[in-house]
PDB file of N, CA and C in Angstrom:
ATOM      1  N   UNK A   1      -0.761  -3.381   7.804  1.00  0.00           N
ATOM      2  CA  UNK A   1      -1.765  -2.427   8.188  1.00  0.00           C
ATOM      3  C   UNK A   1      -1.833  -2.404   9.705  1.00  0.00           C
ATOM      4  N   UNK A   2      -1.977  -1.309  10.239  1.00  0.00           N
ATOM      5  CA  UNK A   2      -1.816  -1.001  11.726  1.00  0.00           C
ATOM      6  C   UNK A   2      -3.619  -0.861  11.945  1.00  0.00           C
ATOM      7  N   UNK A   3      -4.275  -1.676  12.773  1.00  0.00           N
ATOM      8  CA  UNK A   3      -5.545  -1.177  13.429  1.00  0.00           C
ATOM      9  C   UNK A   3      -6.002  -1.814  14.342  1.00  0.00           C
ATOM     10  N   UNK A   4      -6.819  -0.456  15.172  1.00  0.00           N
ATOM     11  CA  UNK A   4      -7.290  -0.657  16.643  1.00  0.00           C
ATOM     12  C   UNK A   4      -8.095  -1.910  17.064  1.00  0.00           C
ATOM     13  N   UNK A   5      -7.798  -2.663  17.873  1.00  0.00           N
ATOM     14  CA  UNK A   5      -8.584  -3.610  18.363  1.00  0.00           C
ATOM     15  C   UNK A   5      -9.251  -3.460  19.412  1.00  0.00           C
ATOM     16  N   UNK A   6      -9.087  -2.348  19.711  1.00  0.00           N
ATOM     17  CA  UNK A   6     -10.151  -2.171  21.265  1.00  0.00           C
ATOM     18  C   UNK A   6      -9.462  -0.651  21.863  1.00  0.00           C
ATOM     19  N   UNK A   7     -10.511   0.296  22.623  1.00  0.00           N
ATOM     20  CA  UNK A   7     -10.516   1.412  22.897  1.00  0.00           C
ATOM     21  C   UNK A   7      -9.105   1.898  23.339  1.00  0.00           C
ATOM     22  N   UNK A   8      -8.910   2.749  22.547  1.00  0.00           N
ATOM     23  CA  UNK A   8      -7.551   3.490  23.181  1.00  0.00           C
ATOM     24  C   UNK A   8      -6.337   2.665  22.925  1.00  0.00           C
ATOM     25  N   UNK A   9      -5.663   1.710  21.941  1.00  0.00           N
ATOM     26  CA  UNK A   9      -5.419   0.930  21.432  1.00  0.00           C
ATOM     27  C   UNK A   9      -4.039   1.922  20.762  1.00  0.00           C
ATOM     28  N   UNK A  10      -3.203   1.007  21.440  1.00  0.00           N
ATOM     29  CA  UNK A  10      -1.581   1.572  20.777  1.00  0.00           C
ATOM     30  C   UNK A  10      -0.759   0.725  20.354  1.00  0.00           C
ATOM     31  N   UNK A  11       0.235   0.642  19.463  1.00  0.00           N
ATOM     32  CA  UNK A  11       1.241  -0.103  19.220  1.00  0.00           C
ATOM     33  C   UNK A  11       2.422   0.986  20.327  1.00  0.00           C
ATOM     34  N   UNK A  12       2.937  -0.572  21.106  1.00  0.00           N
ATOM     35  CA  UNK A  12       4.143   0.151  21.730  1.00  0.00           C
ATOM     36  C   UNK A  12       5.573  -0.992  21.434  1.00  0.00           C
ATOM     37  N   UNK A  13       6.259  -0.023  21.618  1.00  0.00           N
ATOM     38  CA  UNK A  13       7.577  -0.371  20.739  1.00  0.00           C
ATOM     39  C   UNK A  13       8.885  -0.309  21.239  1.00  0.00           C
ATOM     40  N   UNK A  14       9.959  -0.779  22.071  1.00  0.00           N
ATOM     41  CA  UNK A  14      11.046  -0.074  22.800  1.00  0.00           C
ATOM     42  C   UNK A  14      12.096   0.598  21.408  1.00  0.00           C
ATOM     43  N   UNK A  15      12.372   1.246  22.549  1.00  0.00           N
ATOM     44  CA  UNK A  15      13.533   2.378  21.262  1.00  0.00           C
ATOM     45  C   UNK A  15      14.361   1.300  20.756  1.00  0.00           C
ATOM     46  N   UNK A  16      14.704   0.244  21.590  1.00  0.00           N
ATOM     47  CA  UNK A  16      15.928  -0.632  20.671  1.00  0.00           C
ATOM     48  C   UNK A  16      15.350  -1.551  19.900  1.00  0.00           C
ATOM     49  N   UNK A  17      14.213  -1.739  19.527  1.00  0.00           N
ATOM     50  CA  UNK A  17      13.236  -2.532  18.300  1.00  0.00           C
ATOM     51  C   UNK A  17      13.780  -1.709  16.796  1.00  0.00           C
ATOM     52  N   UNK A  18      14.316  -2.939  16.134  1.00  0.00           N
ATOM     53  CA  UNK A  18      14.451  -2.173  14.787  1.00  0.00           C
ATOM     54  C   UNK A  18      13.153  -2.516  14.562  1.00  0.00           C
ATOM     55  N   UNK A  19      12.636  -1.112  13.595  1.00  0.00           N
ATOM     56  CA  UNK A  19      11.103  -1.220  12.947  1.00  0.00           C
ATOM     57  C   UNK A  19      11.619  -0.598  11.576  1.00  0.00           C
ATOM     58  N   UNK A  20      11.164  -1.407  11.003  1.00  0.00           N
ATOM     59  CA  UNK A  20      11.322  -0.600   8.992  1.00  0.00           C
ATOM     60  C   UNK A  20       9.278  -1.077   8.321  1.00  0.00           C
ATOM     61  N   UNK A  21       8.930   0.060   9.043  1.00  0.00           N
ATOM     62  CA  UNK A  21       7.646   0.281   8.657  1.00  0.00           C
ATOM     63  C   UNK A  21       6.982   0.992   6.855  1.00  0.00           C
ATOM     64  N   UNK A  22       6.821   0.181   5.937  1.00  0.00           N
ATOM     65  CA  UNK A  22       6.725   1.033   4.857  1.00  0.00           C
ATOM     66  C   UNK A  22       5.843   0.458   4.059  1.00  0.00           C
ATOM     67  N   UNK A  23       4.281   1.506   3.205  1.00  0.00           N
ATOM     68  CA  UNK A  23       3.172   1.169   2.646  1.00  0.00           C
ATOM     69  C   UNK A  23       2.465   0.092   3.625  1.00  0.00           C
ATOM     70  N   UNK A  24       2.358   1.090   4.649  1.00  0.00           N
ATOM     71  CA  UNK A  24       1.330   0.626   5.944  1.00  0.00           C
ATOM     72  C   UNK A  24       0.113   1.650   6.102  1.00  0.00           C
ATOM     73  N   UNK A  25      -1.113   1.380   6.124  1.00  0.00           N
ATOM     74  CA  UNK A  25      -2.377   2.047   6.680  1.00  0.00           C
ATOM     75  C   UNK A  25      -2.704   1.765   7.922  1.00  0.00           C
ATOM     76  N   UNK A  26      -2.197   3.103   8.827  1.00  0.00           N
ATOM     77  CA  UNK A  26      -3.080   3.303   9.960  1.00  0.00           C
ATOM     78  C   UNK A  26      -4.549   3.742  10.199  1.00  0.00           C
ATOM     79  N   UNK A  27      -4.902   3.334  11.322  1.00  0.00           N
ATOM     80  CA  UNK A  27      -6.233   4.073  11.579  1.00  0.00           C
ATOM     81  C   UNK A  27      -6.113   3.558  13.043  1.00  0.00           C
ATOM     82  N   UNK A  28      -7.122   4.753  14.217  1.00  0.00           N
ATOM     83  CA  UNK A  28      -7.743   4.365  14.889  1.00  0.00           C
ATOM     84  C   UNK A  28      -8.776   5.588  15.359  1.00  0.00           C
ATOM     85  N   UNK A  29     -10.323   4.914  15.202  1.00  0.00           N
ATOM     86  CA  UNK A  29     -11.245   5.511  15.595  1.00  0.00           C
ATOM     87  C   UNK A  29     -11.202   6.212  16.807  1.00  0.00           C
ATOM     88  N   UNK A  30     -10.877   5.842  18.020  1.00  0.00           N
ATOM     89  CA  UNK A  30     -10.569   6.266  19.826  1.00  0.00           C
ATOM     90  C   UNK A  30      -9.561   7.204  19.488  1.00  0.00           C
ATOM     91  N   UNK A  31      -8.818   7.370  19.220  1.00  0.00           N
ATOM     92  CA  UNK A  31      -7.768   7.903  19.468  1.00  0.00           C
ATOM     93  C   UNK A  31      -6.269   8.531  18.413  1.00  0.00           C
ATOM     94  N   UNK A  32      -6.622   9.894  18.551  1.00  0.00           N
ATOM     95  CA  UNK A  32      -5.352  10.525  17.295  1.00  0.00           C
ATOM     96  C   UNK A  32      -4.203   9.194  17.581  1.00  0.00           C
ATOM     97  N   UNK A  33      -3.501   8.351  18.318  1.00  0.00           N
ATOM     98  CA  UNK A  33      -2.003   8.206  18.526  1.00  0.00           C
ATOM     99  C   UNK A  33      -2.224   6.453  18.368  1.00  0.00           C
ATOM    100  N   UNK A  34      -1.558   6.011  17.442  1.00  0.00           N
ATOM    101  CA  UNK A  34      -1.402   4.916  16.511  1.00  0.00           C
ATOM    102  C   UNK A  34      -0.213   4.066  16.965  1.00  0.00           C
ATOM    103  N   UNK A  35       1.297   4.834  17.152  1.00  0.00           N
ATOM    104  CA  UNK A  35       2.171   4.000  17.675  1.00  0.00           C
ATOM    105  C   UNK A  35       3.501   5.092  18.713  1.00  0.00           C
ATOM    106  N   UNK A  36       3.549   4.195  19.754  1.00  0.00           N
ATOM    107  CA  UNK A  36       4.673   4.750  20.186  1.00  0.00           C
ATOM    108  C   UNK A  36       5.797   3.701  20.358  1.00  0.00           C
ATOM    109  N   UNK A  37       7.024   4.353  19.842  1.00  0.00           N
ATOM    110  CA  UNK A  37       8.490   3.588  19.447  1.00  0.00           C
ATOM    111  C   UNK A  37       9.416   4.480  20.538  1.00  0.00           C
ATOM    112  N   UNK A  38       9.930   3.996  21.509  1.00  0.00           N
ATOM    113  CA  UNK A  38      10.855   5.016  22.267  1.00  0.00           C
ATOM    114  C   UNK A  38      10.130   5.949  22.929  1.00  0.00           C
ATOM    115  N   UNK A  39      10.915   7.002  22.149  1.00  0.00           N
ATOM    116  CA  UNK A  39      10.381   8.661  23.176  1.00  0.00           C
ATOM    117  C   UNK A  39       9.371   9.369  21.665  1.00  0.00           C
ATOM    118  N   UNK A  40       9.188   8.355  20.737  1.00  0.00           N
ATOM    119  CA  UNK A  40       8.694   8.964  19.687  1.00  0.00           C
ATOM    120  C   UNK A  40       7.271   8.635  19.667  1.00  0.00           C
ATOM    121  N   UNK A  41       5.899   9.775  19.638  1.00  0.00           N
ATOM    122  CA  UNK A  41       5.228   8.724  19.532  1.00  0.00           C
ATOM    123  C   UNK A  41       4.478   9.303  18.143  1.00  0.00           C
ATOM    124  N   UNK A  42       3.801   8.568  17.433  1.00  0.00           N
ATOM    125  CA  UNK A  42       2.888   8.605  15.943  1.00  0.00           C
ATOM    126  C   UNK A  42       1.386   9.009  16.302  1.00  0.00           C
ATOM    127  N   UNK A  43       1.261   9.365  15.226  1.00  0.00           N
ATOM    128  CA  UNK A  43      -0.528   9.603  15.184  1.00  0.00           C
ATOM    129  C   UNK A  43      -1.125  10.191  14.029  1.00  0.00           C
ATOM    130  N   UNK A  44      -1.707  10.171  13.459  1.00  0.00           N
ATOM    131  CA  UNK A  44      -2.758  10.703  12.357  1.00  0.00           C
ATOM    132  C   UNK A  44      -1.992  12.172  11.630  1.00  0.00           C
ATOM    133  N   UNK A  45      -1.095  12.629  12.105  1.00  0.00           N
ATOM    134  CA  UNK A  45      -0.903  13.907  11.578  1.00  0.00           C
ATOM    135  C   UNK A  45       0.893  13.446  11.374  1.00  0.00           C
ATOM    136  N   UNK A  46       2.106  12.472  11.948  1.00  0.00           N
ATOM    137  CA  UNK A  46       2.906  12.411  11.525  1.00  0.00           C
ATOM    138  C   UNK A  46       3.431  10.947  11.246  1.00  0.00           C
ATOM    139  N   UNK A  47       2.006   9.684  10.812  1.00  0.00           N
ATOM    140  CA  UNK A  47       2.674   8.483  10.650  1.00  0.00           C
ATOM    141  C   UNK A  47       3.296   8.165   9.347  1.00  0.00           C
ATOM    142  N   UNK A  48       2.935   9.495   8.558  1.00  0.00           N
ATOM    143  CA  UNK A  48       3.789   9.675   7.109  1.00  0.00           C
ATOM    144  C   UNK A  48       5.135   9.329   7.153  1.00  0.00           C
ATOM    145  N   UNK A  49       5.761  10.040   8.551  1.00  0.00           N
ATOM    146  CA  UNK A  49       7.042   9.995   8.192  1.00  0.00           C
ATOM    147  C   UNK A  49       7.830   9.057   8.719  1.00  0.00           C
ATOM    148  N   UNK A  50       6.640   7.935   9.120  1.00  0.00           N
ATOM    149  CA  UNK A  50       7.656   6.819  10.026  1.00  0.00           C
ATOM    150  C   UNK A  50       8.555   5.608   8.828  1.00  0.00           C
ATOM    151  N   UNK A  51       8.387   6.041   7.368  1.00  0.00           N
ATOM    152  CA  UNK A  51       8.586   5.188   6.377  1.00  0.00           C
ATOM    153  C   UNK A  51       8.019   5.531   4.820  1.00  0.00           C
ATOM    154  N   UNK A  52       8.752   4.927   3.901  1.00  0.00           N
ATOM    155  CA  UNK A  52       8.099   5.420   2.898  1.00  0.00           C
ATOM    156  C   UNK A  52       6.424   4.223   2.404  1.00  0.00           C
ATOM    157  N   UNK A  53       5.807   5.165   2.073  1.00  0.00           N
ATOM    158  CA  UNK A  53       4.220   5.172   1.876  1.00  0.00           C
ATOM    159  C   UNK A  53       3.155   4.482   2.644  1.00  0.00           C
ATOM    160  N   UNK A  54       3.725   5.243   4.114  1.00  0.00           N
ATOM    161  CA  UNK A  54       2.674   5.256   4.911  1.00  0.00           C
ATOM    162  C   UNK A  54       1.643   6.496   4.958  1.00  0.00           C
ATOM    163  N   UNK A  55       0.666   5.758   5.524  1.00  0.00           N
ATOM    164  CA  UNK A  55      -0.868   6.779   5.287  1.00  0.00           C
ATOM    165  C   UNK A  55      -1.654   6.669   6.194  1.00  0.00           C
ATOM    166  N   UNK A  56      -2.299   7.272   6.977  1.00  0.00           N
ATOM    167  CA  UNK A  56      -3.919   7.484   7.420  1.00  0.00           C
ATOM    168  C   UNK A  56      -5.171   7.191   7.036  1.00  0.00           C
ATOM    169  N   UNK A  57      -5.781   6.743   7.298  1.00  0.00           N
ATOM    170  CA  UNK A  57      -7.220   6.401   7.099  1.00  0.00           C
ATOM    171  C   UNK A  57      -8.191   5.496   7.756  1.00  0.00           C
ATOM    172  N   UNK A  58      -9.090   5.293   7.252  1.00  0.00           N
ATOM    173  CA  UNK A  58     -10.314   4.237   7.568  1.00  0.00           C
ATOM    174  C   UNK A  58      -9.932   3.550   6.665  1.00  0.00           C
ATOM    175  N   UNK A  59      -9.563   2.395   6.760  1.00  0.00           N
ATOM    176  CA  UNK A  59      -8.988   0.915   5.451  1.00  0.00           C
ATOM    177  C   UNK A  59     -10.484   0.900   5.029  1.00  0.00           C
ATOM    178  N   UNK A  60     -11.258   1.047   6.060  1.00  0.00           N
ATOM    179  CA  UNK A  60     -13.236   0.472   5.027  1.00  0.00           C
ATOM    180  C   UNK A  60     -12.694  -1.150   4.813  1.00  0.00           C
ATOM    181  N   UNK A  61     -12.873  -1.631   6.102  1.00  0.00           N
ATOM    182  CA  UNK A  61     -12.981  -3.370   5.654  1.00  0.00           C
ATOM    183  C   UNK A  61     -14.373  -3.381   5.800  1.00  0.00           C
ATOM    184  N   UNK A  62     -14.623  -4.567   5.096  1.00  0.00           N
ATOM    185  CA  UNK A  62     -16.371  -4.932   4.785  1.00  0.00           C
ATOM    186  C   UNK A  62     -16.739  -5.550   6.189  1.00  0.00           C
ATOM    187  N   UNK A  63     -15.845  -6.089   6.715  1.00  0.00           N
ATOM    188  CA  UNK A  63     -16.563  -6.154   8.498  1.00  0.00           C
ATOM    189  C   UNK A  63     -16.065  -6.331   9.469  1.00  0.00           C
ATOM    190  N   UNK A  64     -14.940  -5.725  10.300  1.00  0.00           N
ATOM    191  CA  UNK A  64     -14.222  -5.538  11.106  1.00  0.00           C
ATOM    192  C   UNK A  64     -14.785  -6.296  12.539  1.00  0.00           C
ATOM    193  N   UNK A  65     -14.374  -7.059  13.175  1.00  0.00           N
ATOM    194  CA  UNK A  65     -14.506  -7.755  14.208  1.00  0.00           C
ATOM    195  C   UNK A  65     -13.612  -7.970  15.336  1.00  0.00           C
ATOM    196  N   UNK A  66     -13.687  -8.122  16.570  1.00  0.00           N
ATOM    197  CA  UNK A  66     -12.670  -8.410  17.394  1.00  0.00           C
ATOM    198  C   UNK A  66     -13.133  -9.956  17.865  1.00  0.00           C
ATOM    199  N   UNK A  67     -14.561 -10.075  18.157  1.00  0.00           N
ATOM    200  CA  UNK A  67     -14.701 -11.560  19.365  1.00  0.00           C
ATOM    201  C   UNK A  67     -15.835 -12.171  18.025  1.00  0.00           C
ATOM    202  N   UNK A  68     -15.699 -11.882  16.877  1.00  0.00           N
ATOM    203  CA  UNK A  68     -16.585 -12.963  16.082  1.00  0.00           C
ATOM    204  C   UNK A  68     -15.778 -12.995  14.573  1.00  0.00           C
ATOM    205  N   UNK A  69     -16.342 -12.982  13.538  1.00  0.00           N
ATOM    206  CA  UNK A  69     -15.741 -13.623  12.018  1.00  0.00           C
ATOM    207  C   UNK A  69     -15.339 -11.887  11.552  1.00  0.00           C
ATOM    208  N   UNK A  70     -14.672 -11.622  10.900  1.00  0.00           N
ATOM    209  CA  UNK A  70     -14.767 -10.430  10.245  1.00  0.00           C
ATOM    210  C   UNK A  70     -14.073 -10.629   9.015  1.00  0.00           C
ATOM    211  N   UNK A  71     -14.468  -9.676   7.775  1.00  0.00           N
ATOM    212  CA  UNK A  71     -14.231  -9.582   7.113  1.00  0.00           C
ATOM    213  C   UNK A  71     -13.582  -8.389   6.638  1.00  0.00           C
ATOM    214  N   UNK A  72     -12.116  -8.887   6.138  1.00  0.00           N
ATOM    215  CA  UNK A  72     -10.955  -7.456   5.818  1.00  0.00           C
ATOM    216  C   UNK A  72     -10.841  -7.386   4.511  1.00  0.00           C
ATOM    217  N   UNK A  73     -11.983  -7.554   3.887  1.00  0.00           N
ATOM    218  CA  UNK A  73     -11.641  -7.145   2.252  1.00  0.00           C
ATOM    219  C   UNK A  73     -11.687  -5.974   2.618  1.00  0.00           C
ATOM    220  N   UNK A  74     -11.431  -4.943   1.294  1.00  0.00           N
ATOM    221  CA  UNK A  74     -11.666  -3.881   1.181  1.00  0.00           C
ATOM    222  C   UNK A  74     -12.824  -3.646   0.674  1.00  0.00           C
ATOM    223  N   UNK A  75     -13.464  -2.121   0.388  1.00  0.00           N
ATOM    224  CA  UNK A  75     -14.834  -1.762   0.266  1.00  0.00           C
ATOM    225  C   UNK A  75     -13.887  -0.732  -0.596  1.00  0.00           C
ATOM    226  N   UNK A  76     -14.975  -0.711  -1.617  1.00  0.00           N
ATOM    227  CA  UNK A  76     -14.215   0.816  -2.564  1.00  0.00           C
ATOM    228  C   UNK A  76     -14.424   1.881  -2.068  1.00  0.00           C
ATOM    229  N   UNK A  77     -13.236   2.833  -2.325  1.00  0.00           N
ATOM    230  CA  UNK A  77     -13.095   3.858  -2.010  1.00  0.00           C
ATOM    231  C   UNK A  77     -12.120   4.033  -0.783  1.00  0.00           C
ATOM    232  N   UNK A  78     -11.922   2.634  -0.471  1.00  0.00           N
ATOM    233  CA  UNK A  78     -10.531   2.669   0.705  1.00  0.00           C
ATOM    234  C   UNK A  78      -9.289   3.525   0.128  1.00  0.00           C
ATOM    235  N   UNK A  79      -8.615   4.069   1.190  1.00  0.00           N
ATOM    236  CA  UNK A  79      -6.969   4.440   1.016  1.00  0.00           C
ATOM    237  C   UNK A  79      -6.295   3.443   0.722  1.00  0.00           C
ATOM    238  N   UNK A  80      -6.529   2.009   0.812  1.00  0.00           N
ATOM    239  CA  UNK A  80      -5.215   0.492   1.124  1.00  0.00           C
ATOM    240  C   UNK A  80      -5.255   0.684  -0.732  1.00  0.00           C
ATOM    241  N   UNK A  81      -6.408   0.893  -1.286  1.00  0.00           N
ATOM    242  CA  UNK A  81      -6.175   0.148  -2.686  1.00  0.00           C
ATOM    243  C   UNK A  81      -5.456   1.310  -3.540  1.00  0.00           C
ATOM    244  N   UNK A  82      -4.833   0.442  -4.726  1.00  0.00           N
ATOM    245  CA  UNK A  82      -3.356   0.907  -5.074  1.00  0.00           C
ATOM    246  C   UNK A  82      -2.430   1.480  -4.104  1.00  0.00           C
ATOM    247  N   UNK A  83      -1.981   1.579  -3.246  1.00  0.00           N
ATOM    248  CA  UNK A  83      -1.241   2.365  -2.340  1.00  0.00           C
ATOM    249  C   UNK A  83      -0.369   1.381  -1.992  1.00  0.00           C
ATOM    250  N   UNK A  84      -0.231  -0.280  -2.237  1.00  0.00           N
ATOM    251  CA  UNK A  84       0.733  -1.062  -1.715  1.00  0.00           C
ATOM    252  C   UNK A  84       2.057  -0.904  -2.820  1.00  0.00           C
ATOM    253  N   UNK A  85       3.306  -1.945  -2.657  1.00  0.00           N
ATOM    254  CA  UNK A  85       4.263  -2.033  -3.255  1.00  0.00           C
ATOM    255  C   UNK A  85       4.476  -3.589  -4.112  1.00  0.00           C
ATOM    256  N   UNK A  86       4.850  -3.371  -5.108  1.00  0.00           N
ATOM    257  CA  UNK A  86       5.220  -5.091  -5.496  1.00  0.00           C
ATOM    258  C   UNK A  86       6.367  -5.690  -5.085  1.00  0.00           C
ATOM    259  N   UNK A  87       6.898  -4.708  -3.977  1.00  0.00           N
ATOM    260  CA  UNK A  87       7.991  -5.242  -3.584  1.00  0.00           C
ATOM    261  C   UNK A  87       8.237  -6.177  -2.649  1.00  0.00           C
ATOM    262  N   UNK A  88       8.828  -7.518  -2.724  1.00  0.00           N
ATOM    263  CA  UNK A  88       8.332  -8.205  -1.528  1.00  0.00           C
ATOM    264  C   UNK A  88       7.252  -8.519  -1.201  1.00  0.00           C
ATOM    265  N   UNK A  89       6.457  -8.728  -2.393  1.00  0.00           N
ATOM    266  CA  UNK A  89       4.851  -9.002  -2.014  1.00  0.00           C
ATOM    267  C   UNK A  89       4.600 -10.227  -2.891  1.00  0.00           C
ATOM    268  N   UNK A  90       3.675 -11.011  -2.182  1.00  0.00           N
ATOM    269  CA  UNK A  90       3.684 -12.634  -2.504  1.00  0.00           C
ATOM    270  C   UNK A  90       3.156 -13.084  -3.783  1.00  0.00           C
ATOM    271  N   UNK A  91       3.040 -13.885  -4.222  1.00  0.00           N
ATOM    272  CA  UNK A  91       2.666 -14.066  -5.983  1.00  0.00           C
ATOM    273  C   UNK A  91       1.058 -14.087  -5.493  1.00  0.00           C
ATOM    274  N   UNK A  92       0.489 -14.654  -4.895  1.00  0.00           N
ATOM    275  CA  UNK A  92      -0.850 -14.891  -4.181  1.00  0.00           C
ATOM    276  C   UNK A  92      -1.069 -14.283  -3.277  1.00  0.00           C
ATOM    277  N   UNK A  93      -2.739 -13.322  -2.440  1.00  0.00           N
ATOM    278  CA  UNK A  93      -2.864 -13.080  -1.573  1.00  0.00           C
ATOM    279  C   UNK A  93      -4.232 -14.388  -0.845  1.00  0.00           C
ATOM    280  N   UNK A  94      -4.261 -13.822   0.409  1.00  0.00           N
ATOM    281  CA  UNK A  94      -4.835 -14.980   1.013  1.00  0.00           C
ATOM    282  C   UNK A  94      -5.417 -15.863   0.633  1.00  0.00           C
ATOM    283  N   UNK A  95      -6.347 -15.432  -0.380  1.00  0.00           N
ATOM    284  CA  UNK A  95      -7.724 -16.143  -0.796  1.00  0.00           C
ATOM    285  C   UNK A  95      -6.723 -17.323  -2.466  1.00  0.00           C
ATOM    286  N   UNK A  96      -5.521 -17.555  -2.647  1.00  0.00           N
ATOM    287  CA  UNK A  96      -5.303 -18.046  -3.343  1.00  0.00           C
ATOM    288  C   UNK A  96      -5.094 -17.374  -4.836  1.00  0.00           C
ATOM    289  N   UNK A  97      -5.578 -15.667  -4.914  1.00  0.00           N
ATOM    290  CA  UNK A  97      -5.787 -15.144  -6.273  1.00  0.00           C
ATOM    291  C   UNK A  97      -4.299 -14.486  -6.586  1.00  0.00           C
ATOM    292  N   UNK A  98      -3.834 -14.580  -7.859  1.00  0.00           N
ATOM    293  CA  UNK A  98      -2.703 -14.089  -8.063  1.00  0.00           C
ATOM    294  C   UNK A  98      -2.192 -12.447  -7.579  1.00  0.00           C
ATOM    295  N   UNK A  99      -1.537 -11.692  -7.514  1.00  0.00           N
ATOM    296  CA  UNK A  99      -1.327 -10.808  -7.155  1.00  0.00           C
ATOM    297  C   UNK A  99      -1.940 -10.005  -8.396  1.00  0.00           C
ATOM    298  N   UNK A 100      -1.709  -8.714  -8.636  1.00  0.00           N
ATOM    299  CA  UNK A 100      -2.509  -7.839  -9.765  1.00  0.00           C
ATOM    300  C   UNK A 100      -1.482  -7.768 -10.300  1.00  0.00           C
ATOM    301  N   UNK A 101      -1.775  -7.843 -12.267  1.00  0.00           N
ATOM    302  CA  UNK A 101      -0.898  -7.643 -13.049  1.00  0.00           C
ATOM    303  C   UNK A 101      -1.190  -5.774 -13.343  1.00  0.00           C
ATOM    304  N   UNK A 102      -0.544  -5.244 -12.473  1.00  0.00           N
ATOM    305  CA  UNK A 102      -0.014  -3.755 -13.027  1.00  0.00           C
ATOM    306  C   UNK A 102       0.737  -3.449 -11.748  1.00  0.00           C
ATOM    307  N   UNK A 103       1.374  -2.366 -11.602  1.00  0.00           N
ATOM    308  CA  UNK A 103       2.785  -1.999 -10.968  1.00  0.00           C
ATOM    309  C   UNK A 103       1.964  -1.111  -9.306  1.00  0.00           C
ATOM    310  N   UNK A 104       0.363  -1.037  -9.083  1.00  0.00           N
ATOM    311  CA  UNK A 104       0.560  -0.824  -7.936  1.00  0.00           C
ATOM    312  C   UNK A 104      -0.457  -1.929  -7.805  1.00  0.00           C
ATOM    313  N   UNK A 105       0.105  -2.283  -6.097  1.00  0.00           N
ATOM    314  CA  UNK A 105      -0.794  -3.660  -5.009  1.00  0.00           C
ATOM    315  C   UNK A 105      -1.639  -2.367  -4.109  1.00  0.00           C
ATOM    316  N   UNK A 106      -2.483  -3.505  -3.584  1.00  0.00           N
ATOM    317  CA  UNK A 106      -3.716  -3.221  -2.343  1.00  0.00           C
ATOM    318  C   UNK A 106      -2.621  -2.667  -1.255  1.00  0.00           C
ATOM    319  N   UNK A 107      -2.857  -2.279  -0.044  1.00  0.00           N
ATOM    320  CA  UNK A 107      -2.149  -2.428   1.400  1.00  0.00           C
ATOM    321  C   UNK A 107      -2.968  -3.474   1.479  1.00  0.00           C
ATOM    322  N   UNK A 108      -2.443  -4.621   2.309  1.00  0.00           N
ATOM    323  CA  UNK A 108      -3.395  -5.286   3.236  1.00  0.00           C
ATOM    324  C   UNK A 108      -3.051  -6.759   2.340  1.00  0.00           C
ATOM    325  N   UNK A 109      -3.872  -7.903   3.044  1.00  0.00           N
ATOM    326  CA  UNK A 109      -3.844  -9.321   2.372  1.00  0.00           C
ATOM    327  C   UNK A 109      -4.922  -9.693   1.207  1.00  0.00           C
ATOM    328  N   UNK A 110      -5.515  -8.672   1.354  1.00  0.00           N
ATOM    329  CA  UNK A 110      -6.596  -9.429  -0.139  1.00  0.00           C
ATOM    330  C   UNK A 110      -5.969  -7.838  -1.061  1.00  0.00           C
ATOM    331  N   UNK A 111      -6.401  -8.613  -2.382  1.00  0.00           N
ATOM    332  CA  UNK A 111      -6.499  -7.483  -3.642  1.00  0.00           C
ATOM    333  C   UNK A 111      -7.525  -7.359  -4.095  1.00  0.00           C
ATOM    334  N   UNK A 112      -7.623  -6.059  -4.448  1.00  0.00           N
ATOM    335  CA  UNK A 112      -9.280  -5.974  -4.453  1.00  0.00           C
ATOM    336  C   UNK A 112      -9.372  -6.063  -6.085  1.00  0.00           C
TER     337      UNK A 112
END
């Protein structure tokens, strides 16, 4: 999951970085532009096509923090849930709970 940590907040990237970006949720509140790679740069209207099942949104974590505790579960009604892959995805997410028995995952480290 790609998100802003502070105003105006970019991922930057040199053109010779291999990136294989795929079933990632962007967001950033400040600012349409999310990542620039090279001479290419992303934002809210084309991070679809940087990979397959990437998306836009507000993830809705239950408490987003930069300088204290936060909490990145999800809140229902997020874009992250069902939208991940079982591919390459760990038998456990953070909290120790097995991954979900059906064929789509969360984006992100917890399952909701």
């Amino acid at each position: 999951m790609f998100h802003e940590v502070g105003p105006s907040s970019l991922i930057f990237l040199s053109a010779r970085a291999h990136l294989i970006a795929e079933h990632n949720l962007s967001y950033t509140s400040s600012s349409a532009y999310v990542l620039e790679w090279g001479d290419q740069t992303y934002d809210e209207t084309n991070i679809t096509t940087l990979g397959s099942g990437n998306l836009y949104g507000d993830p809705l974590f239950v408490r987003p923090a930069c300088s204290s505790e936060g909490d990145y579960h999800l809140r229902d009604r997020s874009p992250a849930i069902d939208r991940g892959t079982p591919t390459n995805a760990p038998c456990d997410d953070l909290e120790g709970r097995p991954g979900p028995q059906r064929s789509s995952y969360d984006v992100g480290c917890y399952e909701k």
